[in-house]
N, C-alpha and C. Protein backbone atom coordinates (compact mmCIF):
# COMPACT_ATOMS: atom_id res chain seq x y z
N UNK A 1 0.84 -1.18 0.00
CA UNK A 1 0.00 0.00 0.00
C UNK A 1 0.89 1.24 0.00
N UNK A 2 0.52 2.17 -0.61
CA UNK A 2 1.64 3.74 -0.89
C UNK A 2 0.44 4.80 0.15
N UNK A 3 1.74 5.01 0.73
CA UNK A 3 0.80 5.56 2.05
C UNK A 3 0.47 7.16 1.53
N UNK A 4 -0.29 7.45 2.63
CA UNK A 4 -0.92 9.10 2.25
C UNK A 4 0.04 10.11 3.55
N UNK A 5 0.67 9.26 3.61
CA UNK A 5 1.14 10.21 5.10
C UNK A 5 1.79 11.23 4.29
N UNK A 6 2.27 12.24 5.54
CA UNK A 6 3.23 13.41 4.55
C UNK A 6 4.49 13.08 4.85
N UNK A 7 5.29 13.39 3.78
CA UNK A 7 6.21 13.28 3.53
C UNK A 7 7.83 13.22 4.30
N UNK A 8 7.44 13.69 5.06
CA UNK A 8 8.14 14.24 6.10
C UNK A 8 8.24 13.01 7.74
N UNK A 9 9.59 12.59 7.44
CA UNK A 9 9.75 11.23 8.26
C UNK A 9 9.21 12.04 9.81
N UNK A 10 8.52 10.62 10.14
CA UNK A 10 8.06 11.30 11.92
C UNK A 10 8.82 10.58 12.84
N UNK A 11 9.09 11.09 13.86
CA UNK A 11 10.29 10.27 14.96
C UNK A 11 8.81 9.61 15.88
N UNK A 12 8.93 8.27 16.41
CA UNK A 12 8.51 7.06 16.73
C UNK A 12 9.07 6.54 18.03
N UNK A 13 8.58 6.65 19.15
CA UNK A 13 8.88 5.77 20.18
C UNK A 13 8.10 4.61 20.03
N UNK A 14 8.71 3.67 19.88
CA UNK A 14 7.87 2.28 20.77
C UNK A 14 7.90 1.69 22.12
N UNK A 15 7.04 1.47 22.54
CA UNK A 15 6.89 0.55 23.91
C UNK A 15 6.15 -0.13 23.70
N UNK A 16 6.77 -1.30 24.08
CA UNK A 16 6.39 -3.00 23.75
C UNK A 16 7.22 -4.10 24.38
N UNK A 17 6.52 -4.53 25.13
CA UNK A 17 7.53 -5.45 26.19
C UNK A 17 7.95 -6.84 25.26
N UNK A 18 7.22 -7.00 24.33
CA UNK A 18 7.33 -8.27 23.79
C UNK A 18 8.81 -8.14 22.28
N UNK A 19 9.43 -8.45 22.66
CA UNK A 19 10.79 -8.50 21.48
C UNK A 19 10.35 -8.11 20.11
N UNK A 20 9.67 -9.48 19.80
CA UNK A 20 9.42 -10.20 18.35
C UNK A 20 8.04 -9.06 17.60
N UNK A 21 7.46 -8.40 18.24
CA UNK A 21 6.54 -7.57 18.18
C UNK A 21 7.35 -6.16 18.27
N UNK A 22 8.10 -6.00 18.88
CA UNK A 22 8.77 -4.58 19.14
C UNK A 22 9.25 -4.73 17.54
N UNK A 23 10.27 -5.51 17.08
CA UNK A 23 10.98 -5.69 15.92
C UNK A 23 9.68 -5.67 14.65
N UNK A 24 8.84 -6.64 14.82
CA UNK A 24 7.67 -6.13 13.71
C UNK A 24 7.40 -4.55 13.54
N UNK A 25 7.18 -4.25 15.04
CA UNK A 25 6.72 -2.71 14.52
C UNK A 25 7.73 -1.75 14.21
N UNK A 26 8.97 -2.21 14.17
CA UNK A 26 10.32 -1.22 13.83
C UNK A 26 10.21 -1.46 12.43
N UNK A 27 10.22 -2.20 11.54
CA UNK A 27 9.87 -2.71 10.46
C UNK A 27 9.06 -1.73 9.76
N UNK A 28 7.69 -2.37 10.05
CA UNK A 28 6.72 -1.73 9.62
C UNK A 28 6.44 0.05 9.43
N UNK A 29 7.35 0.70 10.78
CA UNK A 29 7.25 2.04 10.69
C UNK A 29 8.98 2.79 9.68
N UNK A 30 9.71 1.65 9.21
CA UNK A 30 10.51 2.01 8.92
C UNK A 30 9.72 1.82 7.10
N UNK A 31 9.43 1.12 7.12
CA UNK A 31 8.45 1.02 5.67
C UNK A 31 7.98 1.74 5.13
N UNK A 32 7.14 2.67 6.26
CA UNK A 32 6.43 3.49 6.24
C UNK A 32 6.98 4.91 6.04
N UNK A 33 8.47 4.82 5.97
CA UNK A 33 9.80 5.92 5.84
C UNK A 33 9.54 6.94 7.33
N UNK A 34 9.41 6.39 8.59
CA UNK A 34 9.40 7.32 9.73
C UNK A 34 10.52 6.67 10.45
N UNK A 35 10.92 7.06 11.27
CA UNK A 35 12.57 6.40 12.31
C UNK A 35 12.20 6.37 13.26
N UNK A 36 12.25 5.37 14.17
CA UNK A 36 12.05 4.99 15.33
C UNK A 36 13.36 5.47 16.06
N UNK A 37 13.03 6.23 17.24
CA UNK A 37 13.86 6.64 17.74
C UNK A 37 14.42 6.25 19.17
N UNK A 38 13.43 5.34 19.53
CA UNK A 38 13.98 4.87 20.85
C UNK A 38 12.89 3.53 21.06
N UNK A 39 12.94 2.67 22.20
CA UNK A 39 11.91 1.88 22.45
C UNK A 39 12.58 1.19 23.74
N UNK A 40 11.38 0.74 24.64
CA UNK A 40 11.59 0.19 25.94
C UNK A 40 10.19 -0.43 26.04
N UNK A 41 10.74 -1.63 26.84
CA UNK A 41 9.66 -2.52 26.91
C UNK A 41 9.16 -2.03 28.64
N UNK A 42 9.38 -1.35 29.25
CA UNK A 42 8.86 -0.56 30.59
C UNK A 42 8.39 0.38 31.06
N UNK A 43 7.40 0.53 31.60
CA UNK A 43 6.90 2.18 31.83
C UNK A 43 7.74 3.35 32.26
N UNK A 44 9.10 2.41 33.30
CA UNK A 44 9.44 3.85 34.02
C UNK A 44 10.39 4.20 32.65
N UNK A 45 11.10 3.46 32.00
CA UNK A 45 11.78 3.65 30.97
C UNK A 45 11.30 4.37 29.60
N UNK A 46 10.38 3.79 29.27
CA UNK A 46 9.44 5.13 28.44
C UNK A 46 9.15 6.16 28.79
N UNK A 47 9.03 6.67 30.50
CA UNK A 47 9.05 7.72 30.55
C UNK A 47 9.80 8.32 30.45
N UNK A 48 10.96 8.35 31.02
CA UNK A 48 12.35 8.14 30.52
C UNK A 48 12.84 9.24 29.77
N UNK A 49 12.73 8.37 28.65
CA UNK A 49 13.06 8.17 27.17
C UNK A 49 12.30 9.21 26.30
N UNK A 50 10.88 9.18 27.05
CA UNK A 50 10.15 10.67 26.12
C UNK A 50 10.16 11.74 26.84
N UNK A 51 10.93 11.64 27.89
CA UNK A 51 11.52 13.33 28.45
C UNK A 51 12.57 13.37 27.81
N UNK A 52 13.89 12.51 27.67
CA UNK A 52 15.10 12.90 27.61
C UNK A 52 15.16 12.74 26.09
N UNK A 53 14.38 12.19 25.20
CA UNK A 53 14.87 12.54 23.79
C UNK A 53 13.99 14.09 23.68
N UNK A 54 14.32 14.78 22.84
CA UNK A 54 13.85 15.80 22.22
C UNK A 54 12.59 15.87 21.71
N UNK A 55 12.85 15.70 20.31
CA UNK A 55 10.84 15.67 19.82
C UNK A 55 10.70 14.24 19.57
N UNK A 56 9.88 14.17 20.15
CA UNK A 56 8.92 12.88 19.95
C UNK A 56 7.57 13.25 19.09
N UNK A 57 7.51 12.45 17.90
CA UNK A 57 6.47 13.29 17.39
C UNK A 57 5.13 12.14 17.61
N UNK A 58 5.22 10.96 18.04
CA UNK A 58 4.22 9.68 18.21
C UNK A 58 4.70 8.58 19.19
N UNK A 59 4.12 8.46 19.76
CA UNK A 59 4.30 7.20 20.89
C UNK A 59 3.35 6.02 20.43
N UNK A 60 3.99 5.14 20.14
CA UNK A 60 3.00 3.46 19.97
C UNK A 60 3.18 2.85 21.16
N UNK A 61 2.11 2.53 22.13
CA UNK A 61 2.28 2.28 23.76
C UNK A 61 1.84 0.92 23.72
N UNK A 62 2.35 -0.27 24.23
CA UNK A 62 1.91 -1.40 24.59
C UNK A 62 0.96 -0.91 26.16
N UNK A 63 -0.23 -1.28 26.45
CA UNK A 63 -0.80 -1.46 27.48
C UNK A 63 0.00 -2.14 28.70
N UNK A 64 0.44 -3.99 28.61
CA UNK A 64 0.72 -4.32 29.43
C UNK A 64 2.41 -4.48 29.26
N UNK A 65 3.06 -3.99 30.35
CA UNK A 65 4.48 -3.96 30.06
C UNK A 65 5.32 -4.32 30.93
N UNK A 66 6.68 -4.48 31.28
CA UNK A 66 7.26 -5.39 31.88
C UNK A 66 7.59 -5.07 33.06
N UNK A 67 7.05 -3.99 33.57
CA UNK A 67 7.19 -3.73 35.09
C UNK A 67 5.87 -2.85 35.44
N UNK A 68 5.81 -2.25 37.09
CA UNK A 68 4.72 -1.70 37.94
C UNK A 68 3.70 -0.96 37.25
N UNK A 69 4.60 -0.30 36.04
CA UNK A 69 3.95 1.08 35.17
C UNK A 69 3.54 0.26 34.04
N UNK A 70 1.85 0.12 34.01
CA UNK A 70 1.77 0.35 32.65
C UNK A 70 1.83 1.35 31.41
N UNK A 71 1.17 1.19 30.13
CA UNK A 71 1.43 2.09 29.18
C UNK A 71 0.55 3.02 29.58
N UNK A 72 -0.79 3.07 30.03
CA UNK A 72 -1.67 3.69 30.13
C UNK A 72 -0.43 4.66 31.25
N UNK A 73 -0.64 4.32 32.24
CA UNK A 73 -0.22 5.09 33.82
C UNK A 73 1.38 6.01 32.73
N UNK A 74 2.11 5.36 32.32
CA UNK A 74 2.89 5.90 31.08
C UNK A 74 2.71 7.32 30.73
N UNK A 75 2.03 6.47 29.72
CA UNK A 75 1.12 7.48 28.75
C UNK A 75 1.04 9.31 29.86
N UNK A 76 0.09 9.11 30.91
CA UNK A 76 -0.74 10.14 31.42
C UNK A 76 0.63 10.70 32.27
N UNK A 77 1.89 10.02 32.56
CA UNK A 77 2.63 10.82 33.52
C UNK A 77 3.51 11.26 32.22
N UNK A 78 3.85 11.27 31.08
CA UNK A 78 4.76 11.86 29.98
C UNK A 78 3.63 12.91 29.32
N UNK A 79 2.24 12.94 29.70
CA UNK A 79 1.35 13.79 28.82
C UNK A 79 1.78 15.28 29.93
N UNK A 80 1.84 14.84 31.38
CA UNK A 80 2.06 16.29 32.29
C UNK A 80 3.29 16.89 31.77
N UNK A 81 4.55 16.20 31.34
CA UNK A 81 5.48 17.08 30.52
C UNK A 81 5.71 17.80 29.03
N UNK A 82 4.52 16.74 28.39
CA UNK A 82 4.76 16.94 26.95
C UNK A 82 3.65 16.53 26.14
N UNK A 83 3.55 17.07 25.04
CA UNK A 83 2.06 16.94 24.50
C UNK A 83 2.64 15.97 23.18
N UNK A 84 2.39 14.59 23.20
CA UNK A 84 2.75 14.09 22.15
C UNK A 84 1.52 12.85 21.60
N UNK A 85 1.57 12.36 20.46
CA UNK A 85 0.39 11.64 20.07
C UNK A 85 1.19 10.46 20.30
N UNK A 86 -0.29 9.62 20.45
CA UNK A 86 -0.41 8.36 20.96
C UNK A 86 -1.41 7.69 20.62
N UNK A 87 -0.45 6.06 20.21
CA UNK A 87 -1.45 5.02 20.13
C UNK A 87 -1.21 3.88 20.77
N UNK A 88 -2.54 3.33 21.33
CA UNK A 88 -2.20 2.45 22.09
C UNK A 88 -2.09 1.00 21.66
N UNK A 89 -1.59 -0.13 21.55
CA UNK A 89 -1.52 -1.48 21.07
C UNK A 89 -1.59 -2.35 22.16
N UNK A 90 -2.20 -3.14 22.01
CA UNK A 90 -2.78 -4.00 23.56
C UNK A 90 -3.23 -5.85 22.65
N UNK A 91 -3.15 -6.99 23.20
CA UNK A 91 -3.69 -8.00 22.86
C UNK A 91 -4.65 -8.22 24.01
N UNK A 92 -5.16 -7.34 24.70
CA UNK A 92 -5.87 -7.63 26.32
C UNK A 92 -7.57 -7.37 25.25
N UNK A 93 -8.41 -7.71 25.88
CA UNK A 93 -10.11 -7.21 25.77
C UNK A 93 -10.53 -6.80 26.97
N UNK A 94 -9.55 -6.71 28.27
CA UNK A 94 -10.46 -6.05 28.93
C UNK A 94 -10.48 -4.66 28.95
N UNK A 95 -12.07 -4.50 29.26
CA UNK A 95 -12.77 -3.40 28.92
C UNK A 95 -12.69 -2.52 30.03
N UNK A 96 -12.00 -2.76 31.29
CA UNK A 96 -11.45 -1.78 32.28
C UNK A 96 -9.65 -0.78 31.86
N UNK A 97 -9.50 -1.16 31.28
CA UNK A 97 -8.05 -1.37 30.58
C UNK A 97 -8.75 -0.21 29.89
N UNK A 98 -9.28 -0.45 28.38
CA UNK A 98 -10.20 0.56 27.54
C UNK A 98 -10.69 1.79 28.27
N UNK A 99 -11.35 1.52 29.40
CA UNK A 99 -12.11 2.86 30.25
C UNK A 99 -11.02 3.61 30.88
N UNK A 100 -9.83 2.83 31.24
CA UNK A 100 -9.16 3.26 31.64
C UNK A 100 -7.99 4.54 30.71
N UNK A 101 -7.51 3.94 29.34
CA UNK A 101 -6.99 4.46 27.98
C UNK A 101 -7.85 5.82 28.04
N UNK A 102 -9.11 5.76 27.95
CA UNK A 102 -10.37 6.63 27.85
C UNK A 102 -9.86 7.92 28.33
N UNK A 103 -9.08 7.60 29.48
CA UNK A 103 -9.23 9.23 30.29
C UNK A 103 -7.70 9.63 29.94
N UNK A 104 -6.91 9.14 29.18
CA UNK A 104 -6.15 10.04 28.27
C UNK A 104 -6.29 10.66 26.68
N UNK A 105 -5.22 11.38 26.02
CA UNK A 105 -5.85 11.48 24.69
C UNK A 105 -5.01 10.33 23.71
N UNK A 106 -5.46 10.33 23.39
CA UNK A 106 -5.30 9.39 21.77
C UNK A 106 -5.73 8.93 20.71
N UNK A 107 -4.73 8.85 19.68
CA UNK A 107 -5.29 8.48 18.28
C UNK A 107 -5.89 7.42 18.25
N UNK A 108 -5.43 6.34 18.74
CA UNK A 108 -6.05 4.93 18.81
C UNK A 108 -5.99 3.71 19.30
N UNK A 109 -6.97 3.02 19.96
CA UNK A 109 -6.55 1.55 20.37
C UNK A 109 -6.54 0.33 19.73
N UNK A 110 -5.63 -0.05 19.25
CA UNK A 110 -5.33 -0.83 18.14
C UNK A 110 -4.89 -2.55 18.78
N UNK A 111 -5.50 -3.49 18.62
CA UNK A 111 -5.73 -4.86 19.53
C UNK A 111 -4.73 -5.06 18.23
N UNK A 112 -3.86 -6.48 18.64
CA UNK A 112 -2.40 -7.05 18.40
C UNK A 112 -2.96 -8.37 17.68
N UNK A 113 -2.99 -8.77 16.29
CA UNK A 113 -1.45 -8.33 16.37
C UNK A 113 -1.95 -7.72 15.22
N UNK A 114 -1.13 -6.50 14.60
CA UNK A 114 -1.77 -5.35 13.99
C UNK A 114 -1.40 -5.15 12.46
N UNK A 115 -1.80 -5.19 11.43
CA UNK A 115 -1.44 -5.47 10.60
C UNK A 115 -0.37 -3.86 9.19
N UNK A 116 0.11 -4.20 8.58
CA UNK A 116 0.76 -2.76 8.13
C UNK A 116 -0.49 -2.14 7.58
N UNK A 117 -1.95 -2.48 6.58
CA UNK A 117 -2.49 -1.44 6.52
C UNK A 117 -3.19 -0.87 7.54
N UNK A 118 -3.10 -1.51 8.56
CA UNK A 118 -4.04 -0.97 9.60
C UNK A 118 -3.27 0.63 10.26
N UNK A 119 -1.49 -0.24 10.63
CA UNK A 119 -1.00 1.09 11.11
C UNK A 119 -0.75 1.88 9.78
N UNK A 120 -0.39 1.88 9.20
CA UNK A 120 -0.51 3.12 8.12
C UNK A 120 -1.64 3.70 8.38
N UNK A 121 -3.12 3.35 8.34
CA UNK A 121 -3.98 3.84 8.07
C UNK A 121 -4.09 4.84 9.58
N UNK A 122 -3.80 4.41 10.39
CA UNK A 122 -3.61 5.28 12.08
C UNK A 122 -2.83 6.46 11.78
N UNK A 123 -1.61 5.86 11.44
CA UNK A 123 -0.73 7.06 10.84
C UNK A 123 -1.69 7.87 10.17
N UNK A 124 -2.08 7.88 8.87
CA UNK A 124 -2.71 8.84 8.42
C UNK A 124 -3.84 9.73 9.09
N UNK A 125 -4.13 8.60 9.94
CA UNK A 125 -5.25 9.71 10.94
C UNK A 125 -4.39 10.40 11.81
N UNK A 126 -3.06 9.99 12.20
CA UNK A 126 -2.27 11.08 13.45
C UNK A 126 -2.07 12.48 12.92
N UNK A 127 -1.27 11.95 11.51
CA UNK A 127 -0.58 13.02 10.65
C UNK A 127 -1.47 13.34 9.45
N UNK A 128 -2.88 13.89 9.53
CA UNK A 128 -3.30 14.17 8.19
C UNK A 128 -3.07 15.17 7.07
N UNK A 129 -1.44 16.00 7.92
CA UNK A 129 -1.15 17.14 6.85
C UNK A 129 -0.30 16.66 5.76
């Protein structure tokens, strides 16, 4: 698929506790001509990581991750420093998890395992310029 995104490579955190899935989605967003710029499979480490790099222009958040912090709890303590977009990727259905995502902002919750037109098509909803 020839994507609609703009042109203009976007820098990419991932968080994803799972290896073989972290590496799919490095792939896939490198396909997509954007650079992944960092990734940690842990909450306190993603937070981390999206204070101390510079611009972050998208966060892809695994929900459940390899220590105390999930992506969600993540997510909402890197939103008090910095305003960056976010999507969330989860293989969970529970729907407390969801209510929970709810009370941050984001582009989307995207259930695993996720396919390239699907994230392209997210992409194009993050970045529609």
């Amino acid at each position: 698929m020839v994507s609609d995104i703009s042109t203009d490579a976007k820098k990419i955190l991932i968080v994803e506790d799972d290896n073989i899935q972290q590496i799919i989605l490095e792939r896939m967003i490198a396909q997509m001509g954007h650079t992944v710029i960092g990734s940690s499979a842990e909450g306190a480490k993603a937070i981390e990581s999206a204070l101390r790099i510079g611009a972050v222009d998208l966060i892809l958040m695994d929900i459940n991750l390899a220590d105390e912090i999930d992506g969600i709890e993540a997510a909402k303590e890197i939103s008090k420093h910095r305003k960056v977009k976010l999507i969330y990727i989860t293989a969970s259905d529970d729907p407390e998890k969801l209510k929970r995502a709810q009370e941050t902002d984001f582009i989307a919750y995207l259930h695993k395992p996720i396919s390239q037109d699907i994230l392209e098509n997210t992409f194009v909803k993050a970045f529609p310029e």
